[in-house]
Each structure stands twice: as structure tokens, then as C-alpha cells.
Protein backbone atom coordinates (compact mmCIF):
# COMPACT_ATOMS: atom_id res chain seq x y z
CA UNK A 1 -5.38 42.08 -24.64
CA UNK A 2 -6.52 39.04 -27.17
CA UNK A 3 -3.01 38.88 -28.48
CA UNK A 4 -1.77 38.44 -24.59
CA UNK A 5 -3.70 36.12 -24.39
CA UNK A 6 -3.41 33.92 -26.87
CA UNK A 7 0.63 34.65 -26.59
CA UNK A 8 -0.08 33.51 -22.35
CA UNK A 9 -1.47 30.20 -23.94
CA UNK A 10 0.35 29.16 -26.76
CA UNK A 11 3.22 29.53 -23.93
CA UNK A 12 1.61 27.23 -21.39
CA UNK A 13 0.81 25.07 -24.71
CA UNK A 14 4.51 25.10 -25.63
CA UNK A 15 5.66 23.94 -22.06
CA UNK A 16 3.33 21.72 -21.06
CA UNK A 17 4.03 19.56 -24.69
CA UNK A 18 6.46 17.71 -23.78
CA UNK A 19 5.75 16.39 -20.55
CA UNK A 20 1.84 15.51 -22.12
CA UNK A 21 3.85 14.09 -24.74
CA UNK A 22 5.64 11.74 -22.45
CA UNK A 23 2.41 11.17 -20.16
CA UNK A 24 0.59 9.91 -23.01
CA UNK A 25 3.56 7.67 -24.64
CA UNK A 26 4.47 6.07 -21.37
CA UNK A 27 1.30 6.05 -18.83
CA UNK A 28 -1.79 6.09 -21.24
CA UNK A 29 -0.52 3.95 -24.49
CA UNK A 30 0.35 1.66 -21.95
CA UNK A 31 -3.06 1.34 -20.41
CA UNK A 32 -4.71 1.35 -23.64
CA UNK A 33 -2.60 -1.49 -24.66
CA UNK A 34 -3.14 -3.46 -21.99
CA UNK A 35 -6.53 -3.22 -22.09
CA UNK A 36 -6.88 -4.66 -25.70
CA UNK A 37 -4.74 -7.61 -24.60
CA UNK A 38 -7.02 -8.48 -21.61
CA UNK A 39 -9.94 -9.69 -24.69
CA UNK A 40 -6.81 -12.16 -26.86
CA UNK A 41 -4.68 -14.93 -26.35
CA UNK A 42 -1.63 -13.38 -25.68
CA UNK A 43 1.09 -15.46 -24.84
CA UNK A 44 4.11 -17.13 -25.70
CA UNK A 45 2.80 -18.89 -28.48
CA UNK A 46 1.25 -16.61 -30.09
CA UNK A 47 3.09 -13.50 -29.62
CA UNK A 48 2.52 -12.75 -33.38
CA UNK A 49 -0.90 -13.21 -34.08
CA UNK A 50 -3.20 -13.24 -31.45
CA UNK A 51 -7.30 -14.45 -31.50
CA UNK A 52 -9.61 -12.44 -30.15
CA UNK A 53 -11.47 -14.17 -27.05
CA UNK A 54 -13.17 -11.50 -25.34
CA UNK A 55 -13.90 -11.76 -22.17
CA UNK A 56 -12.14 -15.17 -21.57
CA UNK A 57 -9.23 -13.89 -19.68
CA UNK A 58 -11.83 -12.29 -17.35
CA UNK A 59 -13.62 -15.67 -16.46
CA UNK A 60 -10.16 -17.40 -16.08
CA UNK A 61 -9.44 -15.06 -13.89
CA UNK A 62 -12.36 -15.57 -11.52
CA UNK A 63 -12.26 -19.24 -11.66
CA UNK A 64 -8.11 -19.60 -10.81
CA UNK A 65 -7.87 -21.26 -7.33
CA UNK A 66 -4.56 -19.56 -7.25
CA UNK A 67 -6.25 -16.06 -7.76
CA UNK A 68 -8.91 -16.70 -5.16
CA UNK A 69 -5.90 -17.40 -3.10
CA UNK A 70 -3.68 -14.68 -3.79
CA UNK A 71 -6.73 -12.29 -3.61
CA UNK A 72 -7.18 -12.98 0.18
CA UNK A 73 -3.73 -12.92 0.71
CA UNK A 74 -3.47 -9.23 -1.01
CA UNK A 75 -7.18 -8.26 1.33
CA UNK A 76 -5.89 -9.57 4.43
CA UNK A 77 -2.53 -7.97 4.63
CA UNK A 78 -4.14 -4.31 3.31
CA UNK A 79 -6.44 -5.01 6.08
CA UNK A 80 -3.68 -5.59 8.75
CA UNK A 81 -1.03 -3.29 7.43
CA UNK A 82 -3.13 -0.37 6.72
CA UNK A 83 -4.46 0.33 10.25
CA UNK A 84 -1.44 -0.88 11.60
CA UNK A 85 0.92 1.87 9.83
CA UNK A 86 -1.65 4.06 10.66
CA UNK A 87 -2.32 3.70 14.07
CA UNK A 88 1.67 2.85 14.93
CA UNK A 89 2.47 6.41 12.39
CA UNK A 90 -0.18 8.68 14.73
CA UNK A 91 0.92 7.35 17.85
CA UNK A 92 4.37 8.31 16.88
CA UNK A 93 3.26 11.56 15.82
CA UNK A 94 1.80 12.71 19.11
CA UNK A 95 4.55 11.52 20.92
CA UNK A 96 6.87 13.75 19.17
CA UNK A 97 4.25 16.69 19.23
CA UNK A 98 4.78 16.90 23.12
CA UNK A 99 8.31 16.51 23.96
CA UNK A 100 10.75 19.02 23.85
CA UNK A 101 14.36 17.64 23.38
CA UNK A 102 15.67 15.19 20.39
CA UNK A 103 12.77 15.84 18.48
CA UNK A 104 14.81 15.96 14.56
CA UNK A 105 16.48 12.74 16.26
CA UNK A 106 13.45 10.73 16.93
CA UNK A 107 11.66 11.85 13.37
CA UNK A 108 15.17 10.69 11.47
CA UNK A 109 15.10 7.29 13.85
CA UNK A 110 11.47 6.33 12.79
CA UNK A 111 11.71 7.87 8.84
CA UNK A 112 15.27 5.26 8.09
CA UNK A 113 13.21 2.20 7.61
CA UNK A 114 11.01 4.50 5.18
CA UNK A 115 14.33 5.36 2.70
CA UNK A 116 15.73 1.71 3.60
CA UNK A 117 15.48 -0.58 0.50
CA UNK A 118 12.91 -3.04 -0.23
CA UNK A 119 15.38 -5.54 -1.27
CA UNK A 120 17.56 -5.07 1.61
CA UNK A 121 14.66 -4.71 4.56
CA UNK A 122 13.05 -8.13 3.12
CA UNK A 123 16.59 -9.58 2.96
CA UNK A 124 17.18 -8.85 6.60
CA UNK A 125 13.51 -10.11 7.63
CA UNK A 126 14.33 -13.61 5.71
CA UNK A 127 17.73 -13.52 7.51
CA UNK A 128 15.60 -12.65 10.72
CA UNK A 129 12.76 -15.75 10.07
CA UNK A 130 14.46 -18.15 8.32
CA UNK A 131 14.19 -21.85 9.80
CA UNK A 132 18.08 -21.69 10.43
CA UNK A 133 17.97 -17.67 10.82
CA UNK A 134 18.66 -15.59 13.89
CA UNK A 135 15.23 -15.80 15.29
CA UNK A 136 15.14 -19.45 15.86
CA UNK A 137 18.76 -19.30 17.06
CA UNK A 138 17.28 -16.75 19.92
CA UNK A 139 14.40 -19.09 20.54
CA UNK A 140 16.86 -22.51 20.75
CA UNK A 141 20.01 -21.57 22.21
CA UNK A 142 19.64 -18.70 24.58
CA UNK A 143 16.25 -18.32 25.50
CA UNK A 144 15.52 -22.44 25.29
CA UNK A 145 11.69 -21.72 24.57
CA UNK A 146 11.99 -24.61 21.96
CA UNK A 147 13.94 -27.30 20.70
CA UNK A 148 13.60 -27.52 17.84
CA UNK A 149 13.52 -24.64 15.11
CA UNK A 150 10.35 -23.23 13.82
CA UNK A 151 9.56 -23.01 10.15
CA UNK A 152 8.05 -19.39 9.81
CA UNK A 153 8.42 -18.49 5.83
CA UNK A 154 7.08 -22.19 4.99
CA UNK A 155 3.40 -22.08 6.01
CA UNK A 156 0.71 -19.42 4.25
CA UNK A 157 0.24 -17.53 7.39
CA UNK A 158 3.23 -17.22 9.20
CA UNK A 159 5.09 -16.53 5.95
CA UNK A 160 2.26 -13.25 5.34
CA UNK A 161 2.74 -12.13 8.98
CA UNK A 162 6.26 -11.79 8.62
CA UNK A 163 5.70 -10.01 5.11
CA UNK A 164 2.93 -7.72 6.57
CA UNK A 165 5.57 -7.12 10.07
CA UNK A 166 7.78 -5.91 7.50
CA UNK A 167 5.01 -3.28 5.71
CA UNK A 168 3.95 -2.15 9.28
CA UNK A 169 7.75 -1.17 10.40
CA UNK A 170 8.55 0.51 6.86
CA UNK A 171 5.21 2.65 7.02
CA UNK A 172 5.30 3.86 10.14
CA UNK A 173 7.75 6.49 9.35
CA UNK A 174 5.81 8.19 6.32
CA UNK A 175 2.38 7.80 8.31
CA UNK A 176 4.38 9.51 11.24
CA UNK A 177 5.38 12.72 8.62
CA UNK A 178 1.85 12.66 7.52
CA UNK A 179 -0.02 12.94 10.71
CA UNK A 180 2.73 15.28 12.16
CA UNK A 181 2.16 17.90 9.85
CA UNK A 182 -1.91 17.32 10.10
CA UNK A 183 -1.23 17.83 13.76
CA UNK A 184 0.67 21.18 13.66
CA UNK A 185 -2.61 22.70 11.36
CA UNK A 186 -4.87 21.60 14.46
CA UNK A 187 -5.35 25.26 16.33
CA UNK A 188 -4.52 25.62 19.79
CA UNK A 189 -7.40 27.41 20.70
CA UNK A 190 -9.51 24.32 19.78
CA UNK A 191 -7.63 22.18 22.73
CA UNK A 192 -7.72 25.22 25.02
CA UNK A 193 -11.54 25.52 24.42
CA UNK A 194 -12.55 21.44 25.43
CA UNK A 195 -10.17 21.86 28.53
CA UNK A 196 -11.55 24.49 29.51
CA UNK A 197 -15.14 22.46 28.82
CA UNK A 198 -13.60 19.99 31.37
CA UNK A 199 -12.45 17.13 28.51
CA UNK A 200 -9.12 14.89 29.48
CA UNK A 201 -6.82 14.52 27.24
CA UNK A 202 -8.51 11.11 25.65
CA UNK A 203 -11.50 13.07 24.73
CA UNK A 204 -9.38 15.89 23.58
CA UNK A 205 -8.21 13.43 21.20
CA UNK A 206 -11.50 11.75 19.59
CA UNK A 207 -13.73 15.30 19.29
CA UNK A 208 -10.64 17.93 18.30
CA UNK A 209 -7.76 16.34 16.79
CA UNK A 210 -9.94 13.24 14.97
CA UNK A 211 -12.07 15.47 13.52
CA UNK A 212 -9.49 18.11 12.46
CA UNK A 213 -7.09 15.83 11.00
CA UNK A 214 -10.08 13.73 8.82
CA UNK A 215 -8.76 15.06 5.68
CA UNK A 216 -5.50 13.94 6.27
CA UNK A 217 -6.77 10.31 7.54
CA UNK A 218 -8.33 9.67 4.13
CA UNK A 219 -5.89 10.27 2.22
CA UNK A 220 -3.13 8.29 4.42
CA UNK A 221 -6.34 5.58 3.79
CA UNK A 222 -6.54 5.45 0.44
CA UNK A 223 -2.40 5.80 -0.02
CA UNK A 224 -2.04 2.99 2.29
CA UNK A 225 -5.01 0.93 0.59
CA UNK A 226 -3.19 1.46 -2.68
CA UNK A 227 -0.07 0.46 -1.20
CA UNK A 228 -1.10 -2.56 0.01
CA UNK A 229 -2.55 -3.82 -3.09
CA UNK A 230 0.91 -3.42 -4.85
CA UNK A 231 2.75 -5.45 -2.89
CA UNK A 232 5.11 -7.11 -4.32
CA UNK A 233 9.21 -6.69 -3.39
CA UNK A 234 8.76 -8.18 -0.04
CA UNK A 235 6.34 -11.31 -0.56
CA UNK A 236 8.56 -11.69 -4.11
CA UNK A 237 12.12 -11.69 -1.83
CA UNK A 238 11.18 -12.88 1.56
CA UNK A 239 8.55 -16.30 0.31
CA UNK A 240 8.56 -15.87 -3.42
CA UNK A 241 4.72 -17.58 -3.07
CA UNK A 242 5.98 -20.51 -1.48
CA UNK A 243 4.70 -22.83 -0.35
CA UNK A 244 2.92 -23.71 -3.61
CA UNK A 245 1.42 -20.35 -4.31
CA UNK A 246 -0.21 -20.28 -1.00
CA UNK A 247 1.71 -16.72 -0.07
CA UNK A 248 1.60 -15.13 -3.73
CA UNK A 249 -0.58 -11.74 -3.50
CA UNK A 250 -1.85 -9.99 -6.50
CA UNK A 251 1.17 -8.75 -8.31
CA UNK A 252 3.18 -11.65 -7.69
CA UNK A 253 0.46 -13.91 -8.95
CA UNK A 254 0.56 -11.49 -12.05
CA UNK A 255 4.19 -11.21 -12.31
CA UNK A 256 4.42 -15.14 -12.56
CA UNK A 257 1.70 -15.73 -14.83
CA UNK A 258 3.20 -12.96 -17.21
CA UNK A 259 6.98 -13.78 -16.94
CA UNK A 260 6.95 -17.38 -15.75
CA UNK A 261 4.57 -18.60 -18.28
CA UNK A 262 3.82 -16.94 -20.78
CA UNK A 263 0.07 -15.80 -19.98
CA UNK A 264 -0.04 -12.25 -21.24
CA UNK A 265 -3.95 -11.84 -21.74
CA UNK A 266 -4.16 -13.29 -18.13
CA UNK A 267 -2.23 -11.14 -16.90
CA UNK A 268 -3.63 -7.95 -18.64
CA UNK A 269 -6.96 -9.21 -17.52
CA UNK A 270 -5.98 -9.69 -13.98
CA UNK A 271 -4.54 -6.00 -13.58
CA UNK A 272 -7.66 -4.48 -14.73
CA UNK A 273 -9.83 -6.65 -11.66
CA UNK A 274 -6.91 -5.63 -9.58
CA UNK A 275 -7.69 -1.76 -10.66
CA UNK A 276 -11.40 -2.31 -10.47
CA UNK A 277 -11.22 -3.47 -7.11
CA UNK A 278 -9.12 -0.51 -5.96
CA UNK A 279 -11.79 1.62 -7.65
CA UNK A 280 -14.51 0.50 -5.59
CA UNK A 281 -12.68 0.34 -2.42
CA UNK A 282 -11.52 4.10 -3.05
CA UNK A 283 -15.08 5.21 -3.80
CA UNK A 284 -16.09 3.32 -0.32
CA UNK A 285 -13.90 4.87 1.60
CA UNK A 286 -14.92 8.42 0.24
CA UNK A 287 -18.42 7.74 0.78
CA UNK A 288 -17.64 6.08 4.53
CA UNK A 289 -15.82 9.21 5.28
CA UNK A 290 -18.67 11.75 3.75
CA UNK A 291 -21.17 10.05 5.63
CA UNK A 292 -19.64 9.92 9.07
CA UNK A 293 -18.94 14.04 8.23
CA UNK A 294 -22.69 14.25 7.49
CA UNK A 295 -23.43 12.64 10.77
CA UNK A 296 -20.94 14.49 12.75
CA UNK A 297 -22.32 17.79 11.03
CA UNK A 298 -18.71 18.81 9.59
CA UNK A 299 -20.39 18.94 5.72
């Protein structure tokens, strides 16, 4: 029995090797070393031989205007986006959960902008928004609203809306997939039982399929949350942080200070607050979540 044993694990030993192997050289070396460069100068200049400055980068960090900036930027569209794919993705989902015909048809129609490129959706939205783009052609020549054309990608906000327009309308379709197979767990008996108690179909909605599909909410939450905090493709192809920074979100930020000039530690430094902050807002959300279970009496 011992030697079946010990055979059963040196097997599961032997397979799961490699892929620990590769786990550790590519995810946590990685961390590790970017973590030690957060406390030098790391840059261009010294790419060699680097002085230790402990937490330096860290105070940088929190004093760079730019940051600040890019830091609201990043909060506001998770903030938008999030409940917006959500919302939009559940909407969608009940829709399809009570009609009968050209169900596969709708689900492919709202899941293409989902497998549609980054590059290629924000490509189209610039197209769309551009000051001498479609948009403005609609606006000035057919439906004569205005006459002259308006500059949406060259102003902080209108240049975010149009990035965050573009994160609603890709995530609708995975949030859709999401809450569609939440919905189909929800027993029947459940919606039988509350009309039977006399509840319309709005009520039906907030005390049986909320509360049966909470699991399923938080992790959409904390998926999206995630999400939004690594946004980068469309603010990088549709604004690039123009104008003057004022549209660069977290990543961007980071990806310029890294590649553009040279600021390594700064960078390093900056992922980490990025990492922390997604820490705390994950732990929030668990405990938000716990405590209106509590409440509700569903712990």
C-alpha cells in the first residue's frame, strides 16, 4: 500500500515538474525581480550597476502629477466600465433566457466584439471619433447638428469616454456568457414559489435570481475590476495619452516611463502600487459581498 503510494506521488511529482518548472521561471522569477528593482536606480544609465535607493521609487511615485493623473483616469473608467459591462451583459442574458427562436444567433451576435481584436476594435473607434472621422461627418453633413467638427480624442474626457464606450461594447459579450450560465443553475421551483407568493416579475428578479446568482456577480466583479486596471491596447491605440498625458491610465503611464525613458525602478515601483491597490479593492469587494450575505441571512 506504502509503495502505491509513494509510486501515486512520485507520478504526480514527475508530471506536475515541468509545468512548476515553467511557473516559477516565467511568472515568479519575474515578480521577484521586479520587486528588487522597485528599491534601485534602474534605468538607462545605469543598466549595469545599479544603487540601491530603497524606497525612492515609491515616493516618486506618489508625488508624479502624471501618476495622480493617470490613477483617476484608470479609477474612473473601472468605475464606469465595470457596472456598465455588467449591467449591459445581464440584461442581455435574460433577454435570451426567455425567447425561444434565434437564440445561438443572438449569443454569437453579442460574443463577436468579445473575439474581435483590440487593435482592430480601437482602430475602428479612432476611425469612428476622429475630428475628420465618420462621426463628425454624420454630425456635419447629413444630420447638420453642427458646423463645425468636434474634437473628441483631444480633450481628457471625451478621449476616456470613447476608450471606456469601447470596454463597455467588448465586455458585454463575456458578461452575457457569464450570467447566462449563472441563470440556467437558478431552479425553477424558486420562481414558481414567489409567483405563487404573488411577486411580479421585478421582484422575482431582486429576491430569487440576485441572490442566486451572487457568486457569480463577484467574480464577474473582481474579473472586471482587474480588467479595468490593465487597460492598456485601447487608451495606447485610440489617444496614446494625448493630450499631454492627460488620458494615460496606469499601464500606459508605466509602459512610457519604462520604454520611453528609461525609468525602470519607476516603473517596477509603480506596478507593485498598481498590484497593491488591486489587492485592497479585491479584499473590499469580498468583504462588501460577505456582509450583505450576513445581512440577507445567506451565510
Amino acid at each position: 500500500m506504502n509503495i502505491k503510494s509513494r509510486s501515486s506521488r512520485l507520478q504526480v511529482a514527475l508530471i506536475m515538474f515541468p509545468g512548476l518548472v515553467v511557473f516559477v521561471f516565467f511568472t515568479v522569477y519575474p515578480i521577484a525581480k521586479l520587486f528588487i528593482m522597485s528599491f534601485f536606480q534602474w534605468d538607462f544609465g545605469s543598466m549595469l550597476r545599479q544603487k540601491f535607493i530603497g524606497f525612492e521609487n515609491y515616493t516618486t511615485v506618489f508625488s508624479d502629477r502624471i501618476f495622480r493623473t493617470s490613477f483617476v483616469n484608470t479609477l474612473v473608467y473601472t468605475i464606469v466600465t465595470v457596472p456598465g459591462q455588467m449591467a449591459l451583459g445581464l440584461f442581455v442574458a435574460l433577454l435570451l433566457m426567455n425567447i425561444q427562436r434565434l437564440k445561438i444567433t443572438f449569443r454569437v451576435a453579442n460574443y463577436i466584439p468579445v473575439i474581435t481584436s483590440w487593435v482592430i476594435a480601437s482602430l475602428i473607434f479612432r476611425y469612428l471619433f476622429n475630428t475628420e472621422g465618420i462621426l463628425n461627418y454624420f454630425f456635419t453633413s447629413i444630420l447638420y447638428v453642427t458646423n463645425h467638427n468636434i474634437r473628441w480624442l483631444d480633450s481628457r474626457w471625451s478621449g476616456l469616454w470613447v476608450a471606456m464606450l469601447l470596454g463597455i461594447w467588448k465586455g458585454v459579450g463575456w458578461n452575457m456568457v457569464v450570467f447566462l450560465a449563472a441563470l440556467q443553475q437558478v431552479p425553477k421551483d424558486l420562481y414558481e414559489a414567489a409567483s405563487l407568493d404573488g411577486c411580479n416579475g421585478v421582484q422575482r428578479f431582486f429576491h430569487v435570481t440576485i441572490p442566486c446568482i451572487r457568486g457569480t456577480i463577484l467574480f464577474a466583479l473582481i474579473m472586471l475590476t482587474i480588467g479595468g486596471f490593465n487597460v492598456f491596447t485601447s487608451i495606447k491605440m485610440i489617444t496614446n495619452g494625448n493630450p499631454a498625458h492627460q488620458t494615460d491610465t496606469l499601464l500606459t503611464w508605466m509602459y512610457h516611463k519604462a520604454f520611453s525613458t528609461g525609468k525602470f525602478g519607476y516603473s517596477s515601483a509603480l506596478s507593485f502600487v498598481m498590484a497593491g491597490t488591486l489587492a485592497i479593492l479585491a479584499i473590499l469587494q469580498f468583504k462588501v459581498m460577505r456582509s450583505h450575505d450576513a445581512k440577507a441571512g445567506l451565510s
